[in-house]
Protein backbone atom coordinates (compact mmCIF):
# COMPACT_ATOMS: atom_id res chain seq x y z
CA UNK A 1 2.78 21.95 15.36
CA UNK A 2 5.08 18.98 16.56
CA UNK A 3 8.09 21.32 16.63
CA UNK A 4 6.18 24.05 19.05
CA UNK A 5 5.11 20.83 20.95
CA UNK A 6 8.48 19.75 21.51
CA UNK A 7 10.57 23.01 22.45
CA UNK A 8 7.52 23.74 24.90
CA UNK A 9 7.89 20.08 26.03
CA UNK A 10 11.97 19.96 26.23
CA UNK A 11 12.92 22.92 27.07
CA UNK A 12 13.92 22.38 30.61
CA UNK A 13 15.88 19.24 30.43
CA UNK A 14 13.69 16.70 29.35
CA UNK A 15 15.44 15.54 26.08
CA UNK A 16 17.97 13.44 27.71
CA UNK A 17 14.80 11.91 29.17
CA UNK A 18 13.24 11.61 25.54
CA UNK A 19 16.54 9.71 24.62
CA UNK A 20 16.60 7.39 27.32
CA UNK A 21 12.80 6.24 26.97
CA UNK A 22 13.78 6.28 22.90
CA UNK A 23 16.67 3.58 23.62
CA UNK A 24 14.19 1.51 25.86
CA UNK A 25 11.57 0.84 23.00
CA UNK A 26 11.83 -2.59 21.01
CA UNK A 27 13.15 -2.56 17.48
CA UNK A 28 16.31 -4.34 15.93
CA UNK A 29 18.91 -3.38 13.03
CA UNK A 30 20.68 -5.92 12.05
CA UNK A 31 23.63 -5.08 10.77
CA UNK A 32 26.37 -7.05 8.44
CA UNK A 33 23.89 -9.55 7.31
CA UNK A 34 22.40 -11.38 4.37
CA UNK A 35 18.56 -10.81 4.16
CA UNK A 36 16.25 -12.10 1.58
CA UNK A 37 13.59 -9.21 0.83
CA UNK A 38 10.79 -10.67 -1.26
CA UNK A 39 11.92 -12.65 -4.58
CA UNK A 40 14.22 -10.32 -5.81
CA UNK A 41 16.92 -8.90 -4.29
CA UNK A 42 18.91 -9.45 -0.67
CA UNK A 43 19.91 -6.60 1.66
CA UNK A 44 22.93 -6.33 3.96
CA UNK A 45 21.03 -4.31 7.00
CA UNK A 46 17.67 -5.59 7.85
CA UNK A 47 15.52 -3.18 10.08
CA UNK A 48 12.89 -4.43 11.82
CA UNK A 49 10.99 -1.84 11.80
CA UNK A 50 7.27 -3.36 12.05
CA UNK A 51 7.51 -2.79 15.91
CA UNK A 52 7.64 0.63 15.68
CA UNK A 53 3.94 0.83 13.63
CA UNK A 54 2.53 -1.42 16.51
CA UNK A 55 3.47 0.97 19.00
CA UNK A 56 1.06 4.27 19.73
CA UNK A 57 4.08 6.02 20.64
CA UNK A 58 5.36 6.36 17.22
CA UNK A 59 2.47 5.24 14.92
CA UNK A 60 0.55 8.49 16.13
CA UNK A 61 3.54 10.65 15.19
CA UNK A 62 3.97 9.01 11.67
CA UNK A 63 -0.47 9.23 11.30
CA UNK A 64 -0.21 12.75 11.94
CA UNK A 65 2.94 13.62 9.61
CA UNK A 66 0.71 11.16 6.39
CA UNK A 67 -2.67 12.70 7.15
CA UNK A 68 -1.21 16.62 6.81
CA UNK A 69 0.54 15.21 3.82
CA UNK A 70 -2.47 13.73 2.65
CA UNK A 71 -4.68 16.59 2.96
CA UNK A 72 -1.78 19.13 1.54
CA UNK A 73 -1.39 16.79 -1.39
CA UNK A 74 -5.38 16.21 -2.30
CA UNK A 75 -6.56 19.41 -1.37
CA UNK A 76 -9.38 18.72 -4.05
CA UNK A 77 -10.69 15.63 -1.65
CA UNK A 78 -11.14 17.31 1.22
CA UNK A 79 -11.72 21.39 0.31
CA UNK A 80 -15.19 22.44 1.44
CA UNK A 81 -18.29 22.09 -0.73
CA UNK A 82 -16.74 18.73 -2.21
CA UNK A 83 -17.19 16.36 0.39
CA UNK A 84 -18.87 14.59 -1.35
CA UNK A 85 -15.87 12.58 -2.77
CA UNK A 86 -15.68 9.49 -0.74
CA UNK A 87 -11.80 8.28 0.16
CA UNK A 88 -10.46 4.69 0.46
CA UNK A 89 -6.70 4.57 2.58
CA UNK A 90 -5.22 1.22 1.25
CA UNK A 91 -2.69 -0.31 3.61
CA UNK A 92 -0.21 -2.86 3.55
CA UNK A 93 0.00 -5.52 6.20
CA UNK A 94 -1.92 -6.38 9.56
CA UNK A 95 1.31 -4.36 11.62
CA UNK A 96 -0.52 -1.15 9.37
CA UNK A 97 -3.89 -1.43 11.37
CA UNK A 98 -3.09 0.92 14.27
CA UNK A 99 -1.36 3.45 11.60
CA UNK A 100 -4.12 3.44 9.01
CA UNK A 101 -7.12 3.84 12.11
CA UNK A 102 -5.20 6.91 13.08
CA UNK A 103 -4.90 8.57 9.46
CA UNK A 104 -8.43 7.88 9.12
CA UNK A 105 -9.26 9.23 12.22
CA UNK A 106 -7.28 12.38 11.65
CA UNK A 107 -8.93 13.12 8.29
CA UNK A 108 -12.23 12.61 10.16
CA UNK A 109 -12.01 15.87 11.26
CA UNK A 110 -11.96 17.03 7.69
CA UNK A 111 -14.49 14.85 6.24
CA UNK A 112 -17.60 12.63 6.27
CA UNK A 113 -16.99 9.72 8.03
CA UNK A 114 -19.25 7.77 5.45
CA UNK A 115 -17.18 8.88 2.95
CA UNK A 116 -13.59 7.94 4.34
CA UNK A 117 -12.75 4.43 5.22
CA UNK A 118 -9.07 2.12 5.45
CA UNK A 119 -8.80 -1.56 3.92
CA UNK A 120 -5.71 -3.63 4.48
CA UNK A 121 -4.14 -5.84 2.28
CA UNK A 122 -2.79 -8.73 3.32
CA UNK A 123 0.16 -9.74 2.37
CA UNK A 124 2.31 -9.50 -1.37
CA UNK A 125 1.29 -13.28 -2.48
CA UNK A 126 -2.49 -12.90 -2.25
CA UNK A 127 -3.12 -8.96 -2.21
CA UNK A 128 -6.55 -9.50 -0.95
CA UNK A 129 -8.38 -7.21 1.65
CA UNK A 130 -8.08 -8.83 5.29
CA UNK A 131 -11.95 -7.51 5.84
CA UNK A 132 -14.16 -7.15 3.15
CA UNK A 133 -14.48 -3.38 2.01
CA UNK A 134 -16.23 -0.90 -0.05
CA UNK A 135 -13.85 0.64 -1.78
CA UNK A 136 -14.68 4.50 -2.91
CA UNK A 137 -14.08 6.34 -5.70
CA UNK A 138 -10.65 8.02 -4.44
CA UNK A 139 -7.83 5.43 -3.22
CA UNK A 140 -4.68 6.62 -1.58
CA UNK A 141 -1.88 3.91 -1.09
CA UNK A 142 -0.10 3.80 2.40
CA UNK A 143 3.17 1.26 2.87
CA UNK A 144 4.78 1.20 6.21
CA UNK A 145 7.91 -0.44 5.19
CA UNK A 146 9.57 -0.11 1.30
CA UNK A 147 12.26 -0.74 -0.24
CA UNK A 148 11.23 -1.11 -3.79
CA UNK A 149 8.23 0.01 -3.97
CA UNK A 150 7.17 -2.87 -5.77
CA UNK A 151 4.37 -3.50 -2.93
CA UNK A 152 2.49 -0.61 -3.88
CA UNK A 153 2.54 -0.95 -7.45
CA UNK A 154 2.11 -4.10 -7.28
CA UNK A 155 -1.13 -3.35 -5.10
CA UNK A 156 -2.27 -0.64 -7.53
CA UNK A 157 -2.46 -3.11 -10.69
CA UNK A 158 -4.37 -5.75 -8.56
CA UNK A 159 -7.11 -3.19 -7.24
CA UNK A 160 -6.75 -1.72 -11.21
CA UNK A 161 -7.33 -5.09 -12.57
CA UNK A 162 -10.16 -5.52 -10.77
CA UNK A 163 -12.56 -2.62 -10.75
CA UNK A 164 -12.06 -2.96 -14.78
CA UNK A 165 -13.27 -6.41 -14.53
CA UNK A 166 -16.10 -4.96 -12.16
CA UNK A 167 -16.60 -2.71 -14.90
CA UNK A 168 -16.78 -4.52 -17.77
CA UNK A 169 -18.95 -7.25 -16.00
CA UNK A 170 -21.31 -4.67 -15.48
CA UNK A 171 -21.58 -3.37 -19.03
CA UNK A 172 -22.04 -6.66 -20.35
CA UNK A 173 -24.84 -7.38 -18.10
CA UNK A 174 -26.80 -4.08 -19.25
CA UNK A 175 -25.86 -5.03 -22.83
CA UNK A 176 -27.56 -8.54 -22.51
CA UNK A 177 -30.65 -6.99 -20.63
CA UNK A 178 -31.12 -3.97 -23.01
CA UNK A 179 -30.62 -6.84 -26.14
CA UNK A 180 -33.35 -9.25 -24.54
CA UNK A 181 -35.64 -6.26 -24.30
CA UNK A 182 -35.39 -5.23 -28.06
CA UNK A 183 -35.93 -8.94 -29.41
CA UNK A 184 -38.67 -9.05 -27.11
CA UNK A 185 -40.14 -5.82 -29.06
CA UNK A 186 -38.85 -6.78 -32.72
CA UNK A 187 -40.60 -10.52 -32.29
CA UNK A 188 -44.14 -9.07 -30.44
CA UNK A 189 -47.14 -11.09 -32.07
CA UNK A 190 -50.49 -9.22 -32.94
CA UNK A 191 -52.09 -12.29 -30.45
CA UNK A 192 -53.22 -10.69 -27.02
CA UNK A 193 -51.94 -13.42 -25.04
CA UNK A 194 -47.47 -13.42 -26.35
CA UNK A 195 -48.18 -9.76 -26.42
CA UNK A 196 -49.14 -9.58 -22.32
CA UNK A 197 -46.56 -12.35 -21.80
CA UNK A 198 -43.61 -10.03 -23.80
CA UNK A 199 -44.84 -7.03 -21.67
CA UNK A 200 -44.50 -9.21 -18.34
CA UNK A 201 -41.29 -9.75 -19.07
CA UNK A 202 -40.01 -6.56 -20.50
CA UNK A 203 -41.48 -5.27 -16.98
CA UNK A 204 -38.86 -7.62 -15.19
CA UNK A 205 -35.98 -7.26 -17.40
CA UNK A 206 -36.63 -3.08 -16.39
CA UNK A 207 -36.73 -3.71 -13.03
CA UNK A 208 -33.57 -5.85 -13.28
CA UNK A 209 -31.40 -2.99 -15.00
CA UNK A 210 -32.81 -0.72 -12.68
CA UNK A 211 -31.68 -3.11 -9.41
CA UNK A 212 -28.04 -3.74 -11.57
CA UNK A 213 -27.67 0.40 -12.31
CA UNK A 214 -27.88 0.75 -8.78
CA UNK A 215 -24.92 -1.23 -7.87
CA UNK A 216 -22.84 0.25 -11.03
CA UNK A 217 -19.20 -0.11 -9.73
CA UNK A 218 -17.42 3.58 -9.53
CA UNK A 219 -14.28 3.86 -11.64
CA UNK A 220 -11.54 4.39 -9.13
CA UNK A 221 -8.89 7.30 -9.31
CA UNK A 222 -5.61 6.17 -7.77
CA UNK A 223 -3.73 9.48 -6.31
CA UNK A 224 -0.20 9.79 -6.71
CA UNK A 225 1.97 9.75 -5.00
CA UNK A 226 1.87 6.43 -3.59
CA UNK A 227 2.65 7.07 0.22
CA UNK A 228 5.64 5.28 1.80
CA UNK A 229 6.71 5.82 5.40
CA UNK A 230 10.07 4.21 5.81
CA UNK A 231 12.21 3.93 2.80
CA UNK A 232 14.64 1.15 3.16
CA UNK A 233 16.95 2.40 0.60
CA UNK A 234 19.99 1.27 -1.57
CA UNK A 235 22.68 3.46 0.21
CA UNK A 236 21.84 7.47 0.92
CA UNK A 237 23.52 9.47 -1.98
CA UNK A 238 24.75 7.17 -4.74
CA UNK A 239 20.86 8.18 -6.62
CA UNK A 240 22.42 5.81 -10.01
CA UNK A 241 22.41 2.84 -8.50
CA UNK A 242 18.33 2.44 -8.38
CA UNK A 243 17.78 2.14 -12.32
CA UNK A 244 18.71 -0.97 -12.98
CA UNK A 245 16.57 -1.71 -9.98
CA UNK A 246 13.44 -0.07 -11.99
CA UNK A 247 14.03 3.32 -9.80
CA UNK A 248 14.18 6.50 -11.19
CA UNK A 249 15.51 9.49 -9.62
CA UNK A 250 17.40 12.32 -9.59
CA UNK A 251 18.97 15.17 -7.08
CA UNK A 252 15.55 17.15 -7.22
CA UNK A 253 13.09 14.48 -6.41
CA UNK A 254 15.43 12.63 -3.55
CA UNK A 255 15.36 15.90 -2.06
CA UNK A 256 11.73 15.87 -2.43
CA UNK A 257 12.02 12.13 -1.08
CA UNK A 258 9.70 11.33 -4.06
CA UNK A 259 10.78 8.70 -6.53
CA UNK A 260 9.44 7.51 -10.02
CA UNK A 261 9.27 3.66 -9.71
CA UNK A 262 8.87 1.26 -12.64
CA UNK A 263 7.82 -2.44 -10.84
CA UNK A 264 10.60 -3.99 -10.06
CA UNK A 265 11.41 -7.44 -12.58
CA UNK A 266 8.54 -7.56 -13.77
CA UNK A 267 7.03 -7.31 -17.58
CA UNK A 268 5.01 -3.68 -16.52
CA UNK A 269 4.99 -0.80 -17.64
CA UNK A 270 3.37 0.79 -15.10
CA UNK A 271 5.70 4.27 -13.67
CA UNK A 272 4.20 5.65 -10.02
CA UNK A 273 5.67 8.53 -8.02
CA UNK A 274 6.80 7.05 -4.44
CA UNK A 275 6.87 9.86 -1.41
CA UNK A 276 8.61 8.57 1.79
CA UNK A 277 9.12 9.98 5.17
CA UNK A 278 12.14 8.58 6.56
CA UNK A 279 15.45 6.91 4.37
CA UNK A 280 16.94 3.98 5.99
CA UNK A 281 20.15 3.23 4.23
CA UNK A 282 21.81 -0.57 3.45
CA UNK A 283 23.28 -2.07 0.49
CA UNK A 284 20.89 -4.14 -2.03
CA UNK A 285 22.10 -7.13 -3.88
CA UNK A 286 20.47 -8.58 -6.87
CA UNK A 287 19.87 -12.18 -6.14
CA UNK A 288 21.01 -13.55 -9.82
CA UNK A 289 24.89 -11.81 -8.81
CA UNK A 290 24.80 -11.65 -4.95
CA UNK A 291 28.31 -11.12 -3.49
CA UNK A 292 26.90 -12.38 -0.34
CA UNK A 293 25.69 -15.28 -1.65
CA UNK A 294 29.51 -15.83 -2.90
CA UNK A 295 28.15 -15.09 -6.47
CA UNK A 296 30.16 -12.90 -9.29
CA UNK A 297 28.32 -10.17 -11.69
CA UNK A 298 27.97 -13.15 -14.32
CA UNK A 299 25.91 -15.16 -11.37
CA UNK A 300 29.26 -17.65 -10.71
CA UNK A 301 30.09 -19.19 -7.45
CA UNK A 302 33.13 -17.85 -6.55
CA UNK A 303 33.53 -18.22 -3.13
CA UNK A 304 33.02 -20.09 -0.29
CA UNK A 305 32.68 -16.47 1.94
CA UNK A 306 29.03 -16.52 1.65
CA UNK A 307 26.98 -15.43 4.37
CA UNK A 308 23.79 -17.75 5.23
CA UNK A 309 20.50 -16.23 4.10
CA UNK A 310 17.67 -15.52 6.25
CA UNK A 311 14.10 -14.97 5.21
CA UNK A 312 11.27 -13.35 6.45
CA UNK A 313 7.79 -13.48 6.71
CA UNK A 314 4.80 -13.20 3.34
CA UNK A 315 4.93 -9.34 3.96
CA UNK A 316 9.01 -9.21 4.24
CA UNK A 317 8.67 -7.19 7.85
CA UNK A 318 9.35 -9.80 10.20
CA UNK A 319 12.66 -11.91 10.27
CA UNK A 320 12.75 -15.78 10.46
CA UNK A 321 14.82 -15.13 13.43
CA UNK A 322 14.54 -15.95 16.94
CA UNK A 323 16.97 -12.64 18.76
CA UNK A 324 16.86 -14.12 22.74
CA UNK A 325 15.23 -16.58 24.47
CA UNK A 326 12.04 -16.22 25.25
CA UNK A 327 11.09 -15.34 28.73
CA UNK A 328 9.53 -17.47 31.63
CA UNK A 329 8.18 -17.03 34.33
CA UNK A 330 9.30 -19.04 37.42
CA UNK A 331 7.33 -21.32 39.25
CA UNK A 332 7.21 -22.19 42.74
């Protein structure tokens, strides 16, 4: 559809146009640097790429590319006569809003719109929901911005972790009701009055498991794969250098751009399929041996050719950098 769109649009001359208006947007690469990307690792080429997922321009492209993806991938979800599946699009960071209401919006024209939502989480520290949300039964997991992958893993065992607690809370609940009912019948006394006060109260107790069964928390299914947009990756080719960074590949799936990601340092063993979009290559550096922190493969200073580290923001998109001055306006 795109590629009709753009012959029909371009045909005549207008790509050198395209270009031009291309190299006019706002975005940075920084190149030959020393990043520090979350807790783990540094890179050597940050991209700040957040500015391209606040901007329509490009956001609507990358919403239409997920939500066919989407809807190829969970046919199931969204095939007629089963719309009755509601669908919960999980995103990763406020600079995801604009991309996440244009998915959803998208896949409104396949389903429900009561059954097909978006929540946002946060940022990596906290993984809690900007907006409180009612999650459905069926979650899909959009990242703007990976390089690990560890984000969405990460945000899988957290909304995992929870709806088991949900559940469990539940049955407990319904276990305590249902026990309070049968000593209620095991102790009843032959004398009119404790028997119309145990009857009273097995009345209420009903009515409470009743109320509680109606707000039984759904067991959530969490699709795979986990979707990525941009992939900010640990060179293009060289697919060996991701397992001892908890990534597991091979020629097939990188073709596929779909990985197999253990969570990155972490005592898990929790393995999700990653699919990305677009690969954005730099170097990754463990920070226990970084050569750009001067460090050897044994974690030794050894030199005093260390670049100076910058860090970025809770969500590792935007850079504790100021890039120009800001700009003023003059006044007379």
């Amino acid at each position: 559809m795109l590629n009709t769109y753009y012959k029909r649009k371009f045909q005549k001359g207008d790509m050198n146009k395209f270009k031009k208006y291309l190299a006019k947007q706002p975005g940075y690469k920084v190149i030959d640097s020393h990043f520090k990307l979350g807790s783990k690792i540094h890179i050597s080429d940050f991209y700040y790429a957040k500015r391209m997922f606040q901007n329509s321009f490009f956001a609507s492209r990358y919403a239409l590319i997920t939500a066919e993806y989407i809807l190829n991938n969970n046919k199931e979800l969204f095939e007629s006569g089963k719309n009755g599946k509601g669908v919960t699009l999980v995103g990763y960071g406020l600079y995801s809003a604009l991309l996440l209401s244009l998915v959803e919006h998208l896949l409104q024209k396949r389903k429900d719109s009561n059954l097909l939502n978006h929540g946002i989480i946060k940022d990596y520290e906290s993984l809690e929901f900007v907006d409180n949300i009612e999650l459905k039964e069926n979650i899909i997991i959009i990242v703007p911005i990976a390089a690990t992958f560890s984000t969405s893993v990460k945000i899988f065992e957290k909304l995992k972790k929870d709806n088991e607690r949900d559940i469990e809370k539940y049955v407990n609940q319904l276990k305590n009701l249902e026990l309070e009912i049968e000593e209620l019948k095991i102790n009843e006394i032959n004398i009119q009055e404790r028997y119309e006060v145990s009857q009273t109260r097995v009345k209420e107790l009903n009515v409470q498991i009743k109320e509680l069964m109606d707000k039984k928390p759904l067991e959530l299914i969490f699709h795979e794969p986990d979707i990525n947009i941009l992939f900010v990756s640990n060179g293009l080719k060289e697919t060996e250098k991701y397992e001892s960074f908890g990534i597991f590949t091979n020629d097939n799936t990188r073709f596929k751009k779909e990985l197999e990601v253990k969570i990155l340092f972490e005592n898990s063993n929790v393995r999700r399929r990653q699919k990305y979009f677009t690969e954005l290559p730099t170097i990754w550096h463990q920070n226990k041996n970084c050569t750009l922190c001067g460090l050897d493969i044994n974690g030794l200073y050894t030199s005093s050719e260390e670049l100076p580290l910058y860090s970025t923001d809770e969500s590792s998109v935007t850079p504790s950098v100021i890039f120009k001055y800001p700009i003023a306006r003059k006044i007379e």
